[in-house]
C-alpha atoms as a PDB file:
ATOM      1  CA  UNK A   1       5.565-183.481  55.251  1.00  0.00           C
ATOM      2  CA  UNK A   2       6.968-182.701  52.357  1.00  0.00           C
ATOM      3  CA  UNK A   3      10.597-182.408  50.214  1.00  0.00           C
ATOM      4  CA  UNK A   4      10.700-179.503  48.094  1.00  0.00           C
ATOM      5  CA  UNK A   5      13.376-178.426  45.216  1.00  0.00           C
ATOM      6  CA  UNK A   6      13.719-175.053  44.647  1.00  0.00           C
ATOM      7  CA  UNK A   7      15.530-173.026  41.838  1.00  0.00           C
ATOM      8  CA  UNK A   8      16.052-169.295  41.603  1.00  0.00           C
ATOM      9  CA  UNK A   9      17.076-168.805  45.390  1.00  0.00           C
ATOM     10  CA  UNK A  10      19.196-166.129  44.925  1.00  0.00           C
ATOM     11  CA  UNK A  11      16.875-164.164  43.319  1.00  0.00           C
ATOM     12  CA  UNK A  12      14.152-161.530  44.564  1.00  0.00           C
ATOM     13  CA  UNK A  13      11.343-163.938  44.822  1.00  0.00           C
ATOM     14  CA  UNK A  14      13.255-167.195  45.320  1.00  0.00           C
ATOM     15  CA  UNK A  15      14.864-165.606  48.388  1.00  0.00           C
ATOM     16  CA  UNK A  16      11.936-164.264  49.916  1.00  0.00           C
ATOM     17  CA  UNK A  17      10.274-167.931  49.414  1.00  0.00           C
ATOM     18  CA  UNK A  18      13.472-169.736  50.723  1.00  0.00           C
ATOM     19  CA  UNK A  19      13.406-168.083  54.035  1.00  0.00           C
ATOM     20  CA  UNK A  20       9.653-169.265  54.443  1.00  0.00           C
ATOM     21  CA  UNK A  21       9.769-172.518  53.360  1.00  0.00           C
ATOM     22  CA  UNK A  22      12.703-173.161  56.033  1.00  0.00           C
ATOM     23  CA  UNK A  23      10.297-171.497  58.453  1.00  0.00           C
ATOM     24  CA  UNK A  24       7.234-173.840  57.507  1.00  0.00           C
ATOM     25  CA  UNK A  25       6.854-177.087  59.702  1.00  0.00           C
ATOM     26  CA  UNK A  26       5.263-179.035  57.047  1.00  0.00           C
ATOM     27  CA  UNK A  27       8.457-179.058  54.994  1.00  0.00           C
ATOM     28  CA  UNK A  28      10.665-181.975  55.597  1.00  0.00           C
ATOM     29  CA  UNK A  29      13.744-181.485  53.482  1.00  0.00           C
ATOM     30  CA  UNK A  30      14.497-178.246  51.225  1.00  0.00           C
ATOM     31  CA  UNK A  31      17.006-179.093  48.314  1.00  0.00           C
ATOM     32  CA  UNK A  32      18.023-175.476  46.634  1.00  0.00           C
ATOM     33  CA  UNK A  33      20.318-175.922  43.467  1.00  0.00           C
ATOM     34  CA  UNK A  34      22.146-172.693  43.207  1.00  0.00           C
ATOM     35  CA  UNK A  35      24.841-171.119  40.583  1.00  0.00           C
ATOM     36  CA  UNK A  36      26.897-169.846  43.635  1.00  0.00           C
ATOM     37  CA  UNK A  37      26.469-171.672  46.755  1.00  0.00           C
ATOM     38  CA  UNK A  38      24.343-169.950  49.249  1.00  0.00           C
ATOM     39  CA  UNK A  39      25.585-168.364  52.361  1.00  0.00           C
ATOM     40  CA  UNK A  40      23.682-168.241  56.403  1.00  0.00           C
ATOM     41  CA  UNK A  41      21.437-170.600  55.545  1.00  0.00           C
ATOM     42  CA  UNK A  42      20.407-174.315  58.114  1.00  0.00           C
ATOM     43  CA  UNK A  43      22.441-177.247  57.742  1.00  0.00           C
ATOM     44  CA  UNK A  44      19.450-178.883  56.932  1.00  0.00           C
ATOM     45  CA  UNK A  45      19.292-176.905  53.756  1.00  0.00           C
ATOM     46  CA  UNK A  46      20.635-179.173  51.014  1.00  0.00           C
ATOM     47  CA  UNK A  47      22.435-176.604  48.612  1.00  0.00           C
ATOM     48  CA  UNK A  48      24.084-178.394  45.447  1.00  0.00           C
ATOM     49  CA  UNK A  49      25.584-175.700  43.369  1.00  0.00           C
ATOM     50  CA  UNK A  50      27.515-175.079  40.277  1.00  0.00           C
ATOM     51  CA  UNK A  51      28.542-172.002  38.074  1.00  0.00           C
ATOM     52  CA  UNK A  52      25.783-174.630  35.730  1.00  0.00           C
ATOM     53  CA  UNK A  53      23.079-174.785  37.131  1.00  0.00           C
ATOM     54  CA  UNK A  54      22.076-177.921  34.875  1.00  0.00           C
ATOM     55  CA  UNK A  55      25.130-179.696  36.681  1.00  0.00           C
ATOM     56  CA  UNK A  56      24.207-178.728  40.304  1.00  0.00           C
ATOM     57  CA  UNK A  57      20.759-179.740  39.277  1.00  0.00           C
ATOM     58  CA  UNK A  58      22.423-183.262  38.042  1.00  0.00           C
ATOM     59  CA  UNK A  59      23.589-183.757  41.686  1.00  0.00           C
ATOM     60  CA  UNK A  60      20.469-183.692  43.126  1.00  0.00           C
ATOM     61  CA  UNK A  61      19.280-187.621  43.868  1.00  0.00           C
ATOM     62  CA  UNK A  62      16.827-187.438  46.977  1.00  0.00           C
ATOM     63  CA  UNK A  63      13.168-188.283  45.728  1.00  0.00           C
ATOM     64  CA  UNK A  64      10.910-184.677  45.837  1.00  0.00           C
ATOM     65  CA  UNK A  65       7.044-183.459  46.473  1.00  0.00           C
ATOM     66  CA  UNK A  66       7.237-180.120  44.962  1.00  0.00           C
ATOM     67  CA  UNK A  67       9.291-178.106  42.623  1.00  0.00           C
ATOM     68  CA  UNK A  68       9.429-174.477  42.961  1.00  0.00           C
ATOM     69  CA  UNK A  69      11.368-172.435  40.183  1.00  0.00           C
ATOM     70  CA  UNK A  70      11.930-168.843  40.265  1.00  0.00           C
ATOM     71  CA  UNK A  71      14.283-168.476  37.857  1.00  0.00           C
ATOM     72  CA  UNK A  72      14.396-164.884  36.428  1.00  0.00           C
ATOM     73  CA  UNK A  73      16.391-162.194  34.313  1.00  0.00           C
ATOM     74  CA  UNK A  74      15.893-159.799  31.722  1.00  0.00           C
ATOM     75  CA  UNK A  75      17.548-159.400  28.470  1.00  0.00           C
ATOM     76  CA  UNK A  76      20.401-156.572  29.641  1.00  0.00           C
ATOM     77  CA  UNK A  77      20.803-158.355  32.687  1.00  0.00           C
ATOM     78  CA  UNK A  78      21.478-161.446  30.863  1.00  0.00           C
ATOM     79  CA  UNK A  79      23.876-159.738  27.835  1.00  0.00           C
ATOM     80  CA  UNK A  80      22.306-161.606  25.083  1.00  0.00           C
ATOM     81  CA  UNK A  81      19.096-163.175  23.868  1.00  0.00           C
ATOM     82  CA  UNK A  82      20.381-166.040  23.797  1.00  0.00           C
ATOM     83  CA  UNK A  83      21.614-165.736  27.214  1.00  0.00           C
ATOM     84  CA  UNK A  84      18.227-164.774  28.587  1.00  0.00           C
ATOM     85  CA  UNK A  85      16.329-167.626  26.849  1.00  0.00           C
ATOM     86  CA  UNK A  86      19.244-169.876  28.422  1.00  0.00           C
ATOM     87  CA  UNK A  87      18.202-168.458  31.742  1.00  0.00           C
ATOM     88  CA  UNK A  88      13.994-168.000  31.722  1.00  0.00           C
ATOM     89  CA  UNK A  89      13.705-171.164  29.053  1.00  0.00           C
ATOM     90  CA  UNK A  90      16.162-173.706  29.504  1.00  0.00           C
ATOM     91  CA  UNK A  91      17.494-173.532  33.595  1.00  0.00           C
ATOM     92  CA  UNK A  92      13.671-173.340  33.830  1.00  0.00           C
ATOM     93  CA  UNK A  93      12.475-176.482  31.892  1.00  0.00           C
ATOM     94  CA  UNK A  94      15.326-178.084  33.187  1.00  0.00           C
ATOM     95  CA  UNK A  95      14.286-177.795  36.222  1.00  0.00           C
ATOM     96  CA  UNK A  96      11.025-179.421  35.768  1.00  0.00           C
ATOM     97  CA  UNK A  97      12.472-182.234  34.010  1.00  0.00           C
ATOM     98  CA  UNK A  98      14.817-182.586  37.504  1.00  0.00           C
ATOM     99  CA  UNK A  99      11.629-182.353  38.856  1.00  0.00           C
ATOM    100  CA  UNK A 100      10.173-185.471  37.072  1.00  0.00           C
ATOM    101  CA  UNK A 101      12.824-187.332  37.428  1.00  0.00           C
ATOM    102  CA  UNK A 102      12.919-187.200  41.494  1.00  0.00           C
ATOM    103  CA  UNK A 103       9.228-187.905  41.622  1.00  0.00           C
ATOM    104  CA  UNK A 104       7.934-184.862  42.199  1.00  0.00           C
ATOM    105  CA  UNK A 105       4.087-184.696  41.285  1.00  0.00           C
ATOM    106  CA  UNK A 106       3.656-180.278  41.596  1.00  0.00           C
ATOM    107  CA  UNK A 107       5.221-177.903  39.793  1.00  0.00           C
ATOM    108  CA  UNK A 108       5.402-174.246  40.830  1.00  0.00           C
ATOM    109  CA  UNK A 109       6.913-171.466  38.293  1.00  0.00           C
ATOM    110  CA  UNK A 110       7.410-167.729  38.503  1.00  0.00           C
ATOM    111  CA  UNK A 111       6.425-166.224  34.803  1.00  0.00           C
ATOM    112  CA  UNK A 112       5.262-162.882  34.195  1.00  0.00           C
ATOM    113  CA  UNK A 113       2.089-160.931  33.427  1.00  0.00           C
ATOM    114  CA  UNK A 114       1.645-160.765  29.509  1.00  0.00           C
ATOM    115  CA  UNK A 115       3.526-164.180  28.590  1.00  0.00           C
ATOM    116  CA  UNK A 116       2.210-165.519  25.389  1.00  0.00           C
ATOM    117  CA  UNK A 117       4.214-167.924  22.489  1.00  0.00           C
ATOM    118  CA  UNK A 118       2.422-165.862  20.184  1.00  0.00           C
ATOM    119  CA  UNK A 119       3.400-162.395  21.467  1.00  0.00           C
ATOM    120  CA  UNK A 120       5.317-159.713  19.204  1.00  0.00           C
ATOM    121  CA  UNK A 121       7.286-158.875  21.844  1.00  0.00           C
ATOM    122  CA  UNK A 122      10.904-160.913  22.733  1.00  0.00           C
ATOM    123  CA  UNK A 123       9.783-161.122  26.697  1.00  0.00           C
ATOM    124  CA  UNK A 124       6.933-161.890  26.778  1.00  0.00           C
ATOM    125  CA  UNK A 125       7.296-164.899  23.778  1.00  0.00           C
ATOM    126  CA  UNK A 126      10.171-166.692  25.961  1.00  0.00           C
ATOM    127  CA  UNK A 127       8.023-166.365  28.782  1.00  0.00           C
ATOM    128  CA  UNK A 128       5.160-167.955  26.781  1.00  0.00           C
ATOM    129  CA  UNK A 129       7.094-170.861  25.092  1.00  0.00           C
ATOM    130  CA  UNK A 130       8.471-171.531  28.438  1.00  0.00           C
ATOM    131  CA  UNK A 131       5.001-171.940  30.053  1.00  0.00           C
ATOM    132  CA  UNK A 132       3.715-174.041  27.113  1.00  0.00           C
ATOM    133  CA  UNK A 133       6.806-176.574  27.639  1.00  0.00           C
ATOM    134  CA  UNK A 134       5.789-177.047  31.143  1.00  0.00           C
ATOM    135  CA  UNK A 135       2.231-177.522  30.317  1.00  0.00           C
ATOM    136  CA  UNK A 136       3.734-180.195  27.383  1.00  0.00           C
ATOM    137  CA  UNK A 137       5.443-181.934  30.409  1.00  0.00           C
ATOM    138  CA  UNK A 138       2.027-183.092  31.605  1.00  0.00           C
ATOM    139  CA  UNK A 139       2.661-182.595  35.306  1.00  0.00           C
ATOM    140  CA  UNK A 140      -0.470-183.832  37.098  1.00  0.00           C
ATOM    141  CA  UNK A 141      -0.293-180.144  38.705  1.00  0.00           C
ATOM    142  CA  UNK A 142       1.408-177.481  37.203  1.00  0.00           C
ATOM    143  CA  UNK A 143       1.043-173.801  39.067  1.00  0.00           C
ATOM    144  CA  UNK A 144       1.744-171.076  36.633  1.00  0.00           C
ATOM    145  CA  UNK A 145       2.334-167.414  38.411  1.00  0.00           C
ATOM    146  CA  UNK A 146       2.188-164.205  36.457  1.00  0.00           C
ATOM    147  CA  UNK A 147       3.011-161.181  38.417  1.00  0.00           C
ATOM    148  CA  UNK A 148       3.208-157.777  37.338  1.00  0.00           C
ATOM    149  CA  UNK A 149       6.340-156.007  38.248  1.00  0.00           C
ATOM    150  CA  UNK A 150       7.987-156.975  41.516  1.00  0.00           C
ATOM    151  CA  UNK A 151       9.126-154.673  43.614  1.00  0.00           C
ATOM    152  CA  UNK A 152      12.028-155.492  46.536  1.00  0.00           C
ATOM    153  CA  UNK A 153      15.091-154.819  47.263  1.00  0.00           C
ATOM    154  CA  UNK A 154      17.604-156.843  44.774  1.00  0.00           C
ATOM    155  CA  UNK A 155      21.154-157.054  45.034  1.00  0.00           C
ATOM    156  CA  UNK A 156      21.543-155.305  41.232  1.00  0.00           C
ATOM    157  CA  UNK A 157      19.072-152.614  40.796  1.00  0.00           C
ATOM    158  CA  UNK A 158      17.022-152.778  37.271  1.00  0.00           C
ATOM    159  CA  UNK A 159      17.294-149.514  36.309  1.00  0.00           C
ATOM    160  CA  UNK A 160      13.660-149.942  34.241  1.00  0.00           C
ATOM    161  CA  UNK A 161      11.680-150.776  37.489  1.00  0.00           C
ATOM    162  CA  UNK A 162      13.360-148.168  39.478  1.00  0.00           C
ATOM    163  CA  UNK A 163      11.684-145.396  37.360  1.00  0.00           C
ATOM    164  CA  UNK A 164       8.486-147.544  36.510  1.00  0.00           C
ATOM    165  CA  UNK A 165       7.969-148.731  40.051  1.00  0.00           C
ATOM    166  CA  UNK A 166       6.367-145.487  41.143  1.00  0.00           C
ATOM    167  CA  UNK A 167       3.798-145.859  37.859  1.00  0.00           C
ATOM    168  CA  UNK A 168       2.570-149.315  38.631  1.00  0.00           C
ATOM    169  CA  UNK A 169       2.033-148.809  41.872  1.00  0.00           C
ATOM    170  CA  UNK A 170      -1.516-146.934  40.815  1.00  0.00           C
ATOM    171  CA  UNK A 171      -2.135-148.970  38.253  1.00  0.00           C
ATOM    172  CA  UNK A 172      -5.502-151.063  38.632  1.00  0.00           C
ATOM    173  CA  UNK A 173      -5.554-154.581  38.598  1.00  0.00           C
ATOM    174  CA  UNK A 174      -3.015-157.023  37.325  1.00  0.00           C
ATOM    175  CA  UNK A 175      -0.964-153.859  36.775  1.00  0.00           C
ATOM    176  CA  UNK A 176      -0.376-153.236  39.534  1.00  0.00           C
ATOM    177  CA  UNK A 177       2.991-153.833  41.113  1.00  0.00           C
ATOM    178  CA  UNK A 178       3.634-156.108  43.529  1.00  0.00           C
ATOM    179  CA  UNK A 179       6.034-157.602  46.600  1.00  0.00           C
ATOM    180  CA  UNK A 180       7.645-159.959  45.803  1.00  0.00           C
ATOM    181  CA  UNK A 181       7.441-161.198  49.306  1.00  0.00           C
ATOM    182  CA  UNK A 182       3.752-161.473  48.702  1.00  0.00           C
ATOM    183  CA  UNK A 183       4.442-163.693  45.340  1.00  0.00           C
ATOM    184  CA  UNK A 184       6.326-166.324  47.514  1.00  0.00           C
ATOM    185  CA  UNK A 185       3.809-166.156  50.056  1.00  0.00           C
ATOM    186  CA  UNK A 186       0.901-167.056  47.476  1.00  0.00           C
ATOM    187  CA  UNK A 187       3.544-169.650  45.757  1.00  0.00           C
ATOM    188  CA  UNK A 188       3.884-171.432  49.273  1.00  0.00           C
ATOM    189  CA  UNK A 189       0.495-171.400  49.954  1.00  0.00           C
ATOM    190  CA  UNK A 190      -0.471-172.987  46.549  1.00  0.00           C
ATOM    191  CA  UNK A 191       1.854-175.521  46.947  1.00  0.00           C
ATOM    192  CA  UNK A 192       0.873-176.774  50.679  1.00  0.00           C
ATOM    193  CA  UNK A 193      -2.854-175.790  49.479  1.00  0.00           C
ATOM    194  CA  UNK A 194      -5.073-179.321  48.606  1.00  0.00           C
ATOM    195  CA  UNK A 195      -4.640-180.779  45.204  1.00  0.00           C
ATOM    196  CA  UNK A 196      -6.390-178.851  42.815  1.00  0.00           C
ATOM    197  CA  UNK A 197      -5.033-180.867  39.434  1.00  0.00           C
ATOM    198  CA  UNK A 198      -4.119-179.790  36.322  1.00  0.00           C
ATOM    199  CA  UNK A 199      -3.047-176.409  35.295  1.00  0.00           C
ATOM    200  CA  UNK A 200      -3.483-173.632  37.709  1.00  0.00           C
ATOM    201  CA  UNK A 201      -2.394-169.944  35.778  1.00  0.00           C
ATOM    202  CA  UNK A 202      -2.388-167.449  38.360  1.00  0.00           C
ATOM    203  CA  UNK A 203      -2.686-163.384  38.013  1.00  0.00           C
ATOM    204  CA  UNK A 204      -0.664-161.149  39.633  1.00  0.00           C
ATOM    205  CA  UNK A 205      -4.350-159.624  41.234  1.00  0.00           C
ATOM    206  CA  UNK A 206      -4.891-163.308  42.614  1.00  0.00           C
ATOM    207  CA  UNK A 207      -1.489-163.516  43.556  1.00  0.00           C
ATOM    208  CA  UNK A 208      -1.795-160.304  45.777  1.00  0.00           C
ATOM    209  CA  UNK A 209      -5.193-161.626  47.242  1.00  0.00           C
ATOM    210  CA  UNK A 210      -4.060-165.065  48.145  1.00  0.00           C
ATOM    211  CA  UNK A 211      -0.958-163.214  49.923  1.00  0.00           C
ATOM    212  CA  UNK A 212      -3.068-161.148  51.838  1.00  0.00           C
ATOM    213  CA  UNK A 213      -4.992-163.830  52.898  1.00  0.00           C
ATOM    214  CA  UNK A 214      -2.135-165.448  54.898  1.00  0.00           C
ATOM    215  CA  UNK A 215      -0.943-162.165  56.287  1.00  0.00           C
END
């Protein structure tokens, strides 16, 4: 059994995940630190939640197994760069660190295909310094996920993946778009998988076959 802390819960992924885990017997307790608190969800559901999600994330004292973050925006969404590097950077390393301090030994992340510190491009770099800041955290297993573009039904449309959607849906590969349904499936199965240590970078083709595999 395990207790699991899980950030992004309002989002397309982190909902989709959310619903499982409080479906899967082999969870024992399911903290989910939220911005706005969540609604129709178990009593059993622990939901700590402030407008900063850094404070609600203070609140949380009950030791942990697993981390899950699905944090998420995009620069328009967000208003600002430094708004979006607030929300895919810092809300996400500071939920790792949350993470660390409950005693929580795995780390799972949503990232996104293409992340790379190095990379020209604004998304992809905050993506990439975020990843490397997890890896500097030393957790003895870190789960990296990079999907391609998700595809579900938010509560904001992105006006980008509306018209792109259709594209990526024939594209080969890594390309190719994907449920986000199926990313949380392959997230909880990772998680509840055996202990593979280390650093575990997974691409949005592997994400799609691991999903499939537990359909």
């Amino acid at each position: 059994m395990a207790n699991v802390l899980i950030t992004g819960a309002t989002g397309l992924v982190g909902g989709h995940l959310l619903r499982m885990l409080i479906q899967q017997p082999e969870i024992a307790r399911i903290t989910a630190a939220t911005r706005r608190p969540l609604t129709t969800i178990p009593a059993e559901v622990h939901n700590p939640h402030d407008p900063q999600l850094t404070d609600a994330l203070a609140q949380v004292d009950d030791p942990v197994d697993i981390v899950f973050c699905c944090l998420g925006t995009t620069r328009r969404e967000a208003g600002s760069k430094e708004a979006f590097v607030h929300a895919d950077y810092t809300l996400v390393v500071d939920t790792a660190l949350t993470g660390q301090r409950l005693g929580a030994q795995h780390m799972l992340v949503v990232s996104a295909m293409g992340a790379n510190a190095h990379s020209p491009f604004f998304y992809n770099r905050v993506k990439g310094e975020m990843e490397e800041a997890l890896i500097a955290q030393q957790w003895p297993r870190l789960t990296i996920a990079r999907p391609s573009m998700l595809l579900g039904d938010r509560e904001v449309r992105r006006t980008n993946e509306s018209l792109l959607a259709p594209l990526f849906a024939f594209l080969p590969g890594n390309w190719k778009s994907i449920e986000a349904r199926d990313v949380a499936r392959a997230l909880l199965k990772e998680a509840l998988s055996p202990q593979k240590e280390g650093v575990n970078i997974i691409t949005s083709a592997k994400l799609r076959e691991i999903a499939a595999s537990q359909a």
